[in-house]
Protein backbone atom coordinates (compact mmCIF):
# COMPACT_ATOMS: atom_id res chain seq x y z
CA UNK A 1 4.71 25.88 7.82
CA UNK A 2 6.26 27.72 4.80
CA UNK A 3 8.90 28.72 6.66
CA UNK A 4 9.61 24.71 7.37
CA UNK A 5 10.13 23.71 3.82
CA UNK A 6 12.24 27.09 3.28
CA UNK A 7 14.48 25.77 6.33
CA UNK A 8 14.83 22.50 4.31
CA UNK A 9 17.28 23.79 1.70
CA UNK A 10 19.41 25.52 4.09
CA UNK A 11 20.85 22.69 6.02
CA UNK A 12 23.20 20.95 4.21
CA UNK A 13 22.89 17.75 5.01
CA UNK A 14 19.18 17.48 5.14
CA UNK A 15 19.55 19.14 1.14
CA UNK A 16 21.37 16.40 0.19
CA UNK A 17 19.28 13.69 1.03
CA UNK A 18 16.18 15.24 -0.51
CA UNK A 19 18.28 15.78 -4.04
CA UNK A 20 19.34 12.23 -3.63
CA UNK A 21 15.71 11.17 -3.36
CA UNK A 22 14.65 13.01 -6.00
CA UNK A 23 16.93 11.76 -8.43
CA UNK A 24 16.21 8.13 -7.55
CA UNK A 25 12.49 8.58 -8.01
CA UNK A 26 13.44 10.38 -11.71
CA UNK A 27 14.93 6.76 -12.44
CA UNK A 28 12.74 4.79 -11.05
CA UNK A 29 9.96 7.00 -13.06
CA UNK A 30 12.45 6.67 -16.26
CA UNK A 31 12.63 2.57 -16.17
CA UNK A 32 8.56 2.89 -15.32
CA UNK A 33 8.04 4.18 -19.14
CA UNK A 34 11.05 2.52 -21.28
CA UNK A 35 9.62 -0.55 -22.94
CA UNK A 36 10.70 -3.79 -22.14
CA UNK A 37 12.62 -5.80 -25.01
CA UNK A 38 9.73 -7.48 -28.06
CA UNK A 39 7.09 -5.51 -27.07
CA UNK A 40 4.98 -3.72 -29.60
CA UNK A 41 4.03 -0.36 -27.93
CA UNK A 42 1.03 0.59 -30.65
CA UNK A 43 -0.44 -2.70 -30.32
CA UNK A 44 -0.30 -2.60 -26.34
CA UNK A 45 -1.67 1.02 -26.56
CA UNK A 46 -4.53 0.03 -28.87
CA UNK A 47 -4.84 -3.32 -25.94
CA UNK A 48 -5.56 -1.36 -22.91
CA UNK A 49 -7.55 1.37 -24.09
CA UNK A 50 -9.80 -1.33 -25.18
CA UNK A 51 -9.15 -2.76 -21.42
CA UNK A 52 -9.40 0.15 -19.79
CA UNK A 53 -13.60 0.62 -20.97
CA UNK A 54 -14.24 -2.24 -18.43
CA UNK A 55 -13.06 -1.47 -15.51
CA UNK A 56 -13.89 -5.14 -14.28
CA UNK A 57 -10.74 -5.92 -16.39
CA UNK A 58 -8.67 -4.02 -14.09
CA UNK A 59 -10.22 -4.86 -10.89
CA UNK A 60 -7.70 -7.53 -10.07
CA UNK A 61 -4.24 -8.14 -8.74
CA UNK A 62 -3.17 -7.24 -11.78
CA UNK A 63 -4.75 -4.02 -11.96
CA UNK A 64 -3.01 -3.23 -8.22
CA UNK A 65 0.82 -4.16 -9.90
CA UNK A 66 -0.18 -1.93 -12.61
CA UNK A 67 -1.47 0.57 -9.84
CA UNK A 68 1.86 0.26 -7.71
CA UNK A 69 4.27 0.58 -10.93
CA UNK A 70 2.76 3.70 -12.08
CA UNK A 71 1.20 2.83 -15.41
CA UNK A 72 4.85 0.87 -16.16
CA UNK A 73 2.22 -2.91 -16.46
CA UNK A 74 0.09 -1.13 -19.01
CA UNK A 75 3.03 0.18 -21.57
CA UNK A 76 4.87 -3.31 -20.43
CA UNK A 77 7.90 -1.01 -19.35
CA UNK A 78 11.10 -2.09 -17.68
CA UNK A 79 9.22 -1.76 -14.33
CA UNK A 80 6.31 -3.49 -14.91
CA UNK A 81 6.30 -5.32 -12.17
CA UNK A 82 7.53 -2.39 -10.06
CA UNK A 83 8.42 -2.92 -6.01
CA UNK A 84 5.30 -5.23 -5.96
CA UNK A 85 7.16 -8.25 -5.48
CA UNK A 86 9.25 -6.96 -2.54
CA UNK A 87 6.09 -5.94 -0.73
CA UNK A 88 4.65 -9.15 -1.24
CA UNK A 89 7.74 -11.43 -0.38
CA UNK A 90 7.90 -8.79 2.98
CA UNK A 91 4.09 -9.72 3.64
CA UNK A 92 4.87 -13.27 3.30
CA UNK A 93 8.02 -13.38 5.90
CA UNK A 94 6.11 -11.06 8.08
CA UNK A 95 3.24 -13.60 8.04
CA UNK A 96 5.66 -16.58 8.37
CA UNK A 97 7.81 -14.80 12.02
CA UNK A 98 5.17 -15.94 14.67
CA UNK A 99 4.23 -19.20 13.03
CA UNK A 100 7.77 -20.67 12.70
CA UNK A 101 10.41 -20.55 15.22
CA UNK A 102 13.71 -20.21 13.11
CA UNK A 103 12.25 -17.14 12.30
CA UNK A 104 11.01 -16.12 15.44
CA UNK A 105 14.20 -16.79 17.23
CA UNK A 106 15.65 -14.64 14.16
CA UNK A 107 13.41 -11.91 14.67
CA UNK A 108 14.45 -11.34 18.54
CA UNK A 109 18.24 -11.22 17.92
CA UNK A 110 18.65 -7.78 17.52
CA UNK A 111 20.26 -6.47 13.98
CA UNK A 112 21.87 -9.53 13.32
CA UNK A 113 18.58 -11.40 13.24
CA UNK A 114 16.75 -8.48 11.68
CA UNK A 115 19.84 -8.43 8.42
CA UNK A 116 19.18 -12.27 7.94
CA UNK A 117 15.28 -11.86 7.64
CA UNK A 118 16.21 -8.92 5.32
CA UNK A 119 18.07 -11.01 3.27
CA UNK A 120 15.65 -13.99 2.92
CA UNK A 121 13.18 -11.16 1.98
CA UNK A 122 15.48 -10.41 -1.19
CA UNK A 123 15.61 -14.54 -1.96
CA UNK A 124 12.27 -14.62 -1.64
CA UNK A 125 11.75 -11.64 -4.03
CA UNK A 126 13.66 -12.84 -6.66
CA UNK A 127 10.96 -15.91 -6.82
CA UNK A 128 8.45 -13.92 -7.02
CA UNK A 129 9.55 -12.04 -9.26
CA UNK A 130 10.30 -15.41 -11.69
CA UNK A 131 6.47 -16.35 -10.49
CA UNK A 132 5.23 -12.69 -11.70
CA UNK A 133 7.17 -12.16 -15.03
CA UNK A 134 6.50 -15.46 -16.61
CA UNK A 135 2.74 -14.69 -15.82
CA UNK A 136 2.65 -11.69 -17.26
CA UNK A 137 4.58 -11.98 -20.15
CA UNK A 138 2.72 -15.22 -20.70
CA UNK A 139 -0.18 -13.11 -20.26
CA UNK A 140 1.11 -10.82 -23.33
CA UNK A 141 1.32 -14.01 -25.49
CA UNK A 142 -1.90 -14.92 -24.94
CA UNK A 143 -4.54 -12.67 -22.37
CA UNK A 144 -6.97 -15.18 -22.71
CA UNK A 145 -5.51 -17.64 -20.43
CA UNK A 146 -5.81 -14.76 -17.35
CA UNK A 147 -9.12 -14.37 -18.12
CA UNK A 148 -8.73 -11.18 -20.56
CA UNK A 149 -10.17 -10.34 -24.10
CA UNK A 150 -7.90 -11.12 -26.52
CA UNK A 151 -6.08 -8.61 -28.52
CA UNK A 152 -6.71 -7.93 -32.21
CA UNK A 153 -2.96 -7.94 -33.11
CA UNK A 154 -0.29 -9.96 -30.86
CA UNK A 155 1.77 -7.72 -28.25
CA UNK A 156 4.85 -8.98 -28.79
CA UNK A 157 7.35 -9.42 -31.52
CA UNK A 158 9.62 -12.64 -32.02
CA UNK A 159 9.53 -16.11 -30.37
CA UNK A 160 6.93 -16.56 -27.56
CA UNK A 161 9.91 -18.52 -25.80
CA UNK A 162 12.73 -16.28 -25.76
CA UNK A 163 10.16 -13.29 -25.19
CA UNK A 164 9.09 -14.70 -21.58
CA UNK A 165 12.70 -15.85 -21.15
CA UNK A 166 14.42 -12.31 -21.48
CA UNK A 167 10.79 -10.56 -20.00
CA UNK A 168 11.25 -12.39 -17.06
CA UNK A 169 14.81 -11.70 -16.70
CA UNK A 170 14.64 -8.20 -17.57
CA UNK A 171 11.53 -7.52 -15.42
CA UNK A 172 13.26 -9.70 -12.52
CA UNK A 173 16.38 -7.51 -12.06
CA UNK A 174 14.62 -3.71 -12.62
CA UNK A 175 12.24 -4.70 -9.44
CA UNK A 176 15.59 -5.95 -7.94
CA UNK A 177 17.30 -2.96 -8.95
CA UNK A 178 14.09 -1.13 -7.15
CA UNK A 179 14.78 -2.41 -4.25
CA UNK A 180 18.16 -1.69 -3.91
CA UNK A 181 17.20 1.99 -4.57
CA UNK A 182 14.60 1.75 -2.05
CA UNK A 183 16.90 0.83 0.35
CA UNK A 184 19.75 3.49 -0.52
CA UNK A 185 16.48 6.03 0.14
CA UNK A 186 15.69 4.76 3.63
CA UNK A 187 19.54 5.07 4.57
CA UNK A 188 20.48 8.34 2.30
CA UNK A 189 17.83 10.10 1.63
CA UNK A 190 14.20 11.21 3.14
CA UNK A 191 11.70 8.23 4.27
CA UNK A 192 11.02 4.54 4.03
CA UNK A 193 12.50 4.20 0.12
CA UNK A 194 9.93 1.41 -0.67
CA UNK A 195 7.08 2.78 0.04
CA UNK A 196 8.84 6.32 -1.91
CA UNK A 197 8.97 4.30 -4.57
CA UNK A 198 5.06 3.26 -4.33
CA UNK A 199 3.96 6.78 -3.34
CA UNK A 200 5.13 8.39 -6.42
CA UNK A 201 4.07 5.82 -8.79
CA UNK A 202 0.97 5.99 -7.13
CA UNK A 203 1.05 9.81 -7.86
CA UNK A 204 2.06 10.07 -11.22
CA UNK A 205 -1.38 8.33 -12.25
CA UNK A 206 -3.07 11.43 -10.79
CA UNK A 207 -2.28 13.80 -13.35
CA UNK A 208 -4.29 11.99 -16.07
CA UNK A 209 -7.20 11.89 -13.72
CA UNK A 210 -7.11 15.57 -13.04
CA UNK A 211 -7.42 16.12 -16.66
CA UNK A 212 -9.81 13.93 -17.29
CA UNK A 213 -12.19 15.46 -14.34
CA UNK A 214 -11.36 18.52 -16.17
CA UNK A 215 -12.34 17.27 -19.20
CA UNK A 216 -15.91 16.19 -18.02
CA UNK A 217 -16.68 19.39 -15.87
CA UNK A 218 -15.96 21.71 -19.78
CA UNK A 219 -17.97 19.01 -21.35
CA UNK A 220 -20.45 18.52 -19.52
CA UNK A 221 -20.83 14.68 -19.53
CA UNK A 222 -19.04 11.53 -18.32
CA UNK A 223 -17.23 9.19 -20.68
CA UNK A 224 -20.10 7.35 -20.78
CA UNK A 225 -22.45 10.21 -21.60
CA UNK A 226 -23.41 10.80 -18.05
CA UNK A 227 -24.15 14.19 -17.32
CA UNK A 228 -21.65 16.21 -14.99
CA UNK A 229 -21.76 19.82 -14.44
CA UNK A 230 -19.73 21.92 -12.24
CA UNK A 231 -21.06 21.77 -8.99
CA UNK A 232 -21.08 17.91 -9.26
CA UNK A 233 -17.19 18.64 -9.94
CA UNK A 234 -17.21 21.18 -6.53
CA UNK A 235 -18.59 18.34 -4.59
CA UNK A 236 -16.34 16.08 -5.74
CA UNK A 237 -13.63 18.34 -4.61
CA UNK A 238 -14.97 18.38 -1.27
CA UNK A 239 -15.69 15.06 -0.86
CA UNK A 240 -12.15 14.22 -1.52
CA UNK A 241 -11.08 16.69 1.06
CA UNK A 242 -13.34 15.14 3.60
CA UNK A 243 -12.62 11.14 2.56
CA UNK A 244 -8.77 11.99 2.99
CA UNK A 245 -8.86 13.73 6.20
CA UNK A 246 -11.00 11.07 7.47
CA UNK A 247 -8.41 8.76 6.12
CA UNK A 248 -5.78 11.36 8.31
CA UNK A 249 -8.00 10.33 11.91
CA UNK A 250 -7.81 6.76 10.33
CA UNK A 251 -4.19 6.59 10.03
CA UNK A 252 -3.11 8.48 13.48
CA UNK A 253 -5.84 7.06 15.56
CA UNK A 254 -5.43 5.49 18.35
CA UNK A 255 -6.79 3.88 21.68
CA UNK A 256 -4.69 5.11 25.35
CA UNK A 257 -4.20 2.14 27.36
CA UNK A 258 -2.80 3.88 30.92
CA UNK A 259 0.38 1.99 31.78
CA UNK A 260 1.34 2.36 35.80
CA UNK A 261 5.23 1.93 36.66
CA UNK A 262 5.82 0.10 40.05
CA UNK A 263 7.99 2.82 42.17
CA UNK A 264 11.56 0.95 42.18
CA UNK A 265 15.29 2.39 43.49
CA UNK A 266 18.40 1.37 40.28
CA UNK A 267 21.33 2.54 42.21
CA UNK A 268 20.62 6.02 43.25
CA UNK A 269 17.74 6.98 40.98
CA UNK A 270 14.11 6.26 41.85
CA UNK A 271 12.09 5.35 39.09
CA UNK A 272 8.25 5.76 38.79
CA UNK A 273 5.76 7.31 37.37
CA UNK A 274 2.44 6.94 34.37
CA UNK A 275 2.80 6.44 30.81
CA UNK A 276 0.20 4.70 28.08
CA UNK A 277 0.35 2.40 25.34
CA UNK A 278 -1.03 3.18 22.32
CA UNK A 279 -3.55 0.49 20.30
CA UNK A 280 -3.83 1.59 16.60
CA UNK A 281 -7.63 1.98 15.19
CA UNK A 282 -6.12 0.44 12.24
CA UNK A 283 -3.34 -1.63 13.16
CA UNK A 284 -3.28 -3.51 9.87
CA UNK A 285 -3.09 -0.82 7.69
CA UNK A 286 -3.32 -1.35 4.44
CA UNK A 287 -2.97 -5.05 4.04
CA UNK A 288 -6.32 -6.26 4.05
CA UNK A 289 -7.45 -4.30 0.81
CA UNK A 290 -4.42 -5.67 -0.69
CA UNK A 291 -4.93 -9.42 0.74
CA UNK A 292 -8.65 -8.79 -0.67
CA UNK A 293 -8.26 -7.35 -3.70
CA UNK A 294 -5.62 -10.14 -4.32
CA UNK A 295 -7.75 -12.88 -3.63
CA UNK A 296 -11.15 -11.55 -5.57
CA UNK A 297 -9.00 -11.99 -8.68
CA UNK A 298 -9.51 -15.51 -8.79
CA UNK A 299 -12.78 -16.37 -9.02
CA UNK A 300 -13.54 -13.89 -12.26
CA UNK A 301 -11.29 -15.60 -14.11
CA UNK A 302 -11.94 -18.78 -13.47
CA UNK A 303 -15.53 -18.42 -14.23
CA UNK A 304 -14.63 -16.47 -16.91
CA UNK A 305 -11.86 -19.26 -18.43
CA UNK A 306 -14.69 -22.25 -17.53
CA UNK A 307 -17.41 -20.25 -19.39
CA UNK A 308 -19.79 -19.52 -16.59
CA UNK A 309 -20.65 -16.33 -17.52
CA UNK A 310 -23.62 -15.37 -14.74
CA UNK A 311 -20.67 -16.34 -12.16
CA UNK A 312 -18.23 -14.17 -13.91
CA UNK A 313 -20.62 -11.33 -13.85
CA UNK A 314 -21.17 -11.80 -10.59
CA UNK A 315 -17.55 -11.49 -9.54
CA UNK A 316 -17.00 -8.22 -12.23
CA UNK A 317 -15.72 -5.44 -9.84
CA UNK A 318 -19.02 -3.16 -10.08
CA UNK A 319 -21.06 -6.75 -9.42
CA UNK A 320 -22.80 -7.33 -5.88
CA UNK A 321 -21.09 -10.14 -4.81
CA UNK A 322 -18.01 -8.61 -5.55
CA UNK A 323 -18.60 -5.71 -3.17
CA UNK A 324 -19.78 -7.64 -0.16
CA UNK A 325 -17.33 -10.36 -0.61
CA UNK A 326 -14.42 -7.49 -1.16
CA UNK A 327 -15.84 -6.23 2.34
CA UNK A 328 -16.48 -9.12 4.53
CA UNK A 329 -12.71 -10.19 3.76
CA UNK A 330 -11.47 -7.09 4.51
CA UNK A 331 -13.28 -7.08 8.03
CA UNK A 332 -11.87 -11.04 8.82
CA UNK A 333 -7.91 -9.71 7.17
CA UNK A 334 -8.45 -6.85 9.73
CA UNK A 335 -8.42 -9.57 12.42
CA UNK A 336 -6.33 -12.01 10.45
CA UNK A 337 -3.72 -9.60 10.89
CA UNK A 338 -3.82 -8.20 13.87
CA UNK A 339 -3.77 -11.95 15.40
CA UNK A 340 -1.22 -12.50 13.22
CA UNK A 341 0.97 -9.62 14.47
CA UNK A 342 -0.48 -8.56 17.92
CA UNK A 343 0.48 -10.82 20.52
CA UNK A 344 -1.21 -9.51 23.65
CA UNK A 345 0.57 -12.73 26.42
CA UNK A 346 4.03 -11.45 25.24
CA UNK A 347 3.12 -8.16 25.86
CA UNK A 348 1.83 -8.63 28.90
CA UNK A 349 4.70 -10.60 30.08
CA UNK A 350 7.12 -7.84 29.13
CA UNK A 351 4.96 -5.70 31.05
CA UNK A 352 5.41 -8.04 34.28
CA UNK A 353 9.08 -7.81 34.03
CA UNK A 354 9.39 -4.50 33.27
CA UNK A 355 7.08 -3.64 36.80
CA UNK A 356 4.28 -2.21 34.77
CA UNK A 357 0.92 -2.95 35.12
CA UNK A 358 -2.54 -1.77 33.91
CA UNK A 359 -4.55 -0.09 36.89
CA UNK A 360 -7.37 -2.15 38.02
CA UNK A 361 -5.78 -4.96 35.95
CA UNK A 362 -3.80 -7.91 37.57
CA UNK A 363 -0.33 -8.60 35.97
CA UNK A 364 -0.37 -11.53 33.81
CA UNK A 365 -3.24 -13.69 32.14
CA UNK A 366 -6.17 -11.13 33.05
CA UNK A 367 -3.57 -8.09 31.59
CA UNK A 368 -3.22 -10.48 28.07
CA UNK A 369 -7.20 -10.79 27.83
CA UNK A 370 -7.89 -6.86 29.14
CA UNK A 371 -5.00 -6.14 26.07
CA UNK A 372 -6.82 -8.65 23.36
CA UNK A 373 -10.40 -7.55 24.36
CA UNK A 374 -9.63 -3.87 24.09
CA UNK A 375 -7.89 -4.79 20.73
CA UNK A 376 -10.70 -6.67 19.45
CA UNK A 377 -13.19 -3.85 20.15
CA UNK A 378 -10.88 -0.94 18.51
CA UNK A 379 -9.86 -3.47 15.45
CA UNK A 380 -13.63 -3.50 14.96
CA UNK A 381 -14.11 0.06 14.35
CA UNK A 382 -11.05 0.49 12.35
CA UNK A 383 -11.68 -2.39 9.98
CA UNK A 384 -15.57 -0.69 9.34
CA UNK A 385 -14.20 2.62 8.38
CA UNK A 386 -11.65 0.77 6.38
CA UNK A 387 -13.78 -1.37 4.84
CA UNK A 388 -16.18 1.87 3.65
CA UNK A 389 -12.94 3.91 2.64
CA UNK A 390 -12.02 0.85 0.42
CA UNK A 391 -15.79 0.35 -1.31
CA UNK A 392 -16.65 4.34 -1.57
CA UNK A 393 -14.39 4.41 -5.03
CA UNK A 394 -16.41 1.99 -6.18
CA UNK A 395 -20.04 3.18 -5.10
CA UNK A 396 -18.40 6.73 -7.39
CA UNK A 397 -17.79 4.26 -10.47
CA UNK A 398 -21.00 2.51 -9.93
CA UNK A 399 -23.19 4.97 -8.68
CA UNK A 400 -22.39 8.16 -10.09
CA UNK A 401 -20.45 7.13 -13.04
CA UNK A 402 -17.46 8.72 -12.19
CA UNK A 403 -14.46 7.20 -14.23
CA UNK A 404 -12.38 4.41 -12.19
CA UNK A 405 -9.32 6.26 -13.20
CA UNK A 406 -10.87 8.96 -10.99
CA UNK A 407 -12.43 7.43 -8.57
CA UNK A 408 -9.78 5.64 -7.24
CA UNK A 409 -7.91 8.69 -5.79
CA UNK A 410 -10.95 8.87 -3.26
CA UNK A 411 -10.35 6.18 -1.69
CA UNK A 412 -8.92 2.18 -1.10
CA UNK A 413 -5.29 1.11 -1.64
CA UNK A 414 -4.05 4.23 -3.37
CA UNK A 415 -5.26 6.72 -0.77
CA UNK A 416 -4.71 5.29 2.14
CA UNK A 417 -0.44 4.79 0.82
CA UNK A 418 -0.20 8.29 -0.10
CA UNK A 419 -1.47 9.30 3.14
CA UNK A 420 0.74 6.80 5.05
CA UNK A 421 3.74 7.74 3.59
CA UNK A 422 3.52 11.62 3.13
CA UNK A 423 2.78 11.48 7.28
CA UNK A 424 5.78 9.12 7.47
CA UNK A 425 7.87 11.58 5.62
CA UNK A 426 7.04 14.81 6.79
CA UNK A 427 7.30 13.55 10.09
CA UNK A 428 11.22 12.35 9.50
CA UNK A 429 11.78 15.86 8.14
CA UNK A 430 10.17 17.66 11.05
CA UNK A 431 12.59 15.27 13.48
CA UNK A 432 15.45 16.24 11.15
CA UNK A 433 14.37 20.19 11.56
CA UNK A 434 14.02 20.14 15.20
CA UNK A 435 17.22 18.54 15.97
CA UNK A 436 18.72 21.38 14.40
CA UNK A 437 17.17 23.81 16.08
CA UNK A 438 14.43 24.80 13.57
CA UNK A 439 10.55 25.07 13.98
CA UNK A 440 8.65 22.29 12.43
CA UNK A 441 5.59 22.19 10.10
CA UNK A 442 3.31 22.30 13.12
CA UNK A 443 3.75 24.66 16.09
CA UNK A 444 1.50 22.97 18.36
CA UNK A 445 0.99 19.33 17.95
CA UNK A 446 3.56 16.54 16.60
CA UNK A 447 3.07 14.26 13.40
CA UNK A 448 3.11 10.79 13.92
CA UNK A 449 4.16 8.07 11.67
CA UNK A 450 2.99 4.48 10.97
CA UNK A 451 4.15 1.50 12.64
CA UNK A 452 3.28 -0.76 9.96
């Protein structure tokens, strides 16, 4: 394997593209922590570290933009909002293909179709991003109306109007600016450049939870004055080892449907033979935390804006109701999804066509139901284990007292991404080594990426 990443830096071409990477992700990392225009940086400090002792406050969707930018929400930098917007306006036109037909006729014309989708995706950004930056810098005039404490000094400097007009401009073309990046990474450097992007922001929040781990084990004691000696900081250790090569079967597992080609004669080649098709454990990925999490924002703020405080403690991200609700809607997204974007008659009827056929299954209707039923039955396990990866950073915060800083490295959104896309990645490199003649990170075996 060591001899794999040495082999990296002596082909040229493959050299390039990982320098090219690297410098993108320096600027996207340098616009993540350059203040945006009328913002007071003490006063924000002072904000979130007041914020940051309830971690119900960052529980929400805006806690998973701040997540996703890297810490860029919390010092209100250039990238605030970060790529979030372009993952969200994908979601939406990925959600939007099967139910209307314009965009279903788009999606099956080849390139062509796939470029205009593309570019409604970047119209569609840019309104979310409008959407997103006057909430947030409305938010930094005045938190109460999301449902935050209010600060004891204001955040901003100047005239509330021109500071969400040039916030919202500002914040509108960095995440467009992103995404332009992201897509000079997919086609110049190493990897899906989106979800790069999202990886490393992801990353650079681990640091500070290293040291503050760290921190507790020399202490002795949580933040909260929780006790915590070493071998509680040794079984953390392994835990995390264990939760994130669980989330490795989670990610690459999958169910072998045998596929049986009908014996035909093209010219003067005979074609036959057995192949499978594979159904993914968890087909959705990571969507239905993020669907969840997005959607469990709502109802603490309201209650917390109409004054029903019992409601809004309810709802607080270490609350009961919280927790089962966060689960049971990542179970019915698991199938939302899937229903969404596996469409079992279609794939049977390609099937048909193509002379293949399930053994012991007729062609047709009976091959669509053997495909959904099997799907239904795998999606069920996979949406389980996703649904305990997602909750066990929480059961640490609640349970054990282990900072949410921490805890959410062991787990959910964040682990399941870095996961994802270091698989993606290393797999692209390994292609890109064995094409050139060069042993890959595995000798036996081959990585596998995601399909979502």
């Amino acid at each position: 394997m060591f001899a794999a990443f040495k082999n990296l830096w002596v082909v040229k071409e493959l050299r390039n593209r990982l320098l090219f990477t690297a410098l993108i992700i320096i600027l996207v990392r340098v616009a993540s922590n350059i203040p945006c225009p009328g913002v007071d940086p003490a006063a924000l400090e002072d904000y979130f570290e007041q914020m940051t002792a309830n971690a119900g406050d960052k529980s929400g969707f805006m806690a998973m933009i701040d997540l996703f930018s890297g810490g860029a929400l919390a010092h209100f930098a250039l990238g605030a909002l970060g790529i979030m917007p372009y993952i969200t306006a994908s979601i939406i036109l990925q959600l939007l293909v099967p139910v209307l037909p314009q965009l279903e006729k788009l999606s099956r014309e080849g390139d062509a179709g796939r470029q205009q989708i593309s570019q409604y995706t970047r119209y569609l950004t840019i309104a979310v991003c409008i959407v997103q930056g006057v909430m947030v810098s409305m938010g930094m005039i005045n938190p109460g109306r999301l449902g935050l404490p209010e600060p004891a000094a204001p955040l901003f400097l100047g005239s509330p109007s021109v500071f969400v007009f040039v916030t919202t401009v500002v914040l509108t073309c960095t995440t467009m600016v992103f995404m332009w990046m992201g897509e000079q990474v997919t086609e110049r450097g190493i990897g899906n450049g989106v979800s790069i992007i999202i990886t490393i922001n992801i990353v650079s929040r681990m640091p500070h939870s290293v040291i503050e781990l760290a921190q507790m084990a020399w202490k002795g004691e949580t933040p909260d004055g929780t006790s915590f000696r070493m071998v509680q900081l040794l079984l953390l250790l392994l835990v995390f080892a264990a939760v994130t090569a669980a989330t490795i079967l989670l990610s690459q597992g999958y169910r072998r449907v045998p596929i049986q080609m009908v014996r035909k004669t093209v010219g003067n080649q005979i074609s036959s033979g057995s192949t499978y098709m594979p159904l993914k454990v968890n087909f959705a990925n990571v969507m239905p935390i993020i669907f969840a999490g997005a959607i469990l924002m709502f109802p603490g703020y309201i209650f917390s804006y109409l004054h029903w405080t019992r409601l809004a403690t309810w709802f607080q991200h270490d609350g009961l109701a919280y927790n089962v609700t966060y689960g049971l809607l990542i179970l019915a997204f698991s199938y939302f999804w899937v229903a969404n974007q596996f469409n079992p008659i279609q794939i049977a009827e390609n099937l048909k066509k193509e002379g293949a056929y399930i053994p012991g299954i007729s062609p047709g209707n009976p091959t669509a139901e053997y495909l959904d039923t099997t799907m239904t039955r795998v999606t069920f396990g996979g949406a389980v284990f996703l649904m305990a990866l997602a909750l066990f950073p929480v059961v640490l915060y609640a349970q054990f007292r282990i900072p949410f800083m921490v805890a959410q490295f062991f787990g959910g959104t964040s682990l399941l991404i870095m996961v994802g896309v270091v698989l993606d990645t290393m797999r692209q490199l390994e292609s890109h080594l064995t094409m050139r003649h060069y042993e890959g990170f595995l000798k036996s075996g081959r990585l596998r990426g995601r399909s979502n």
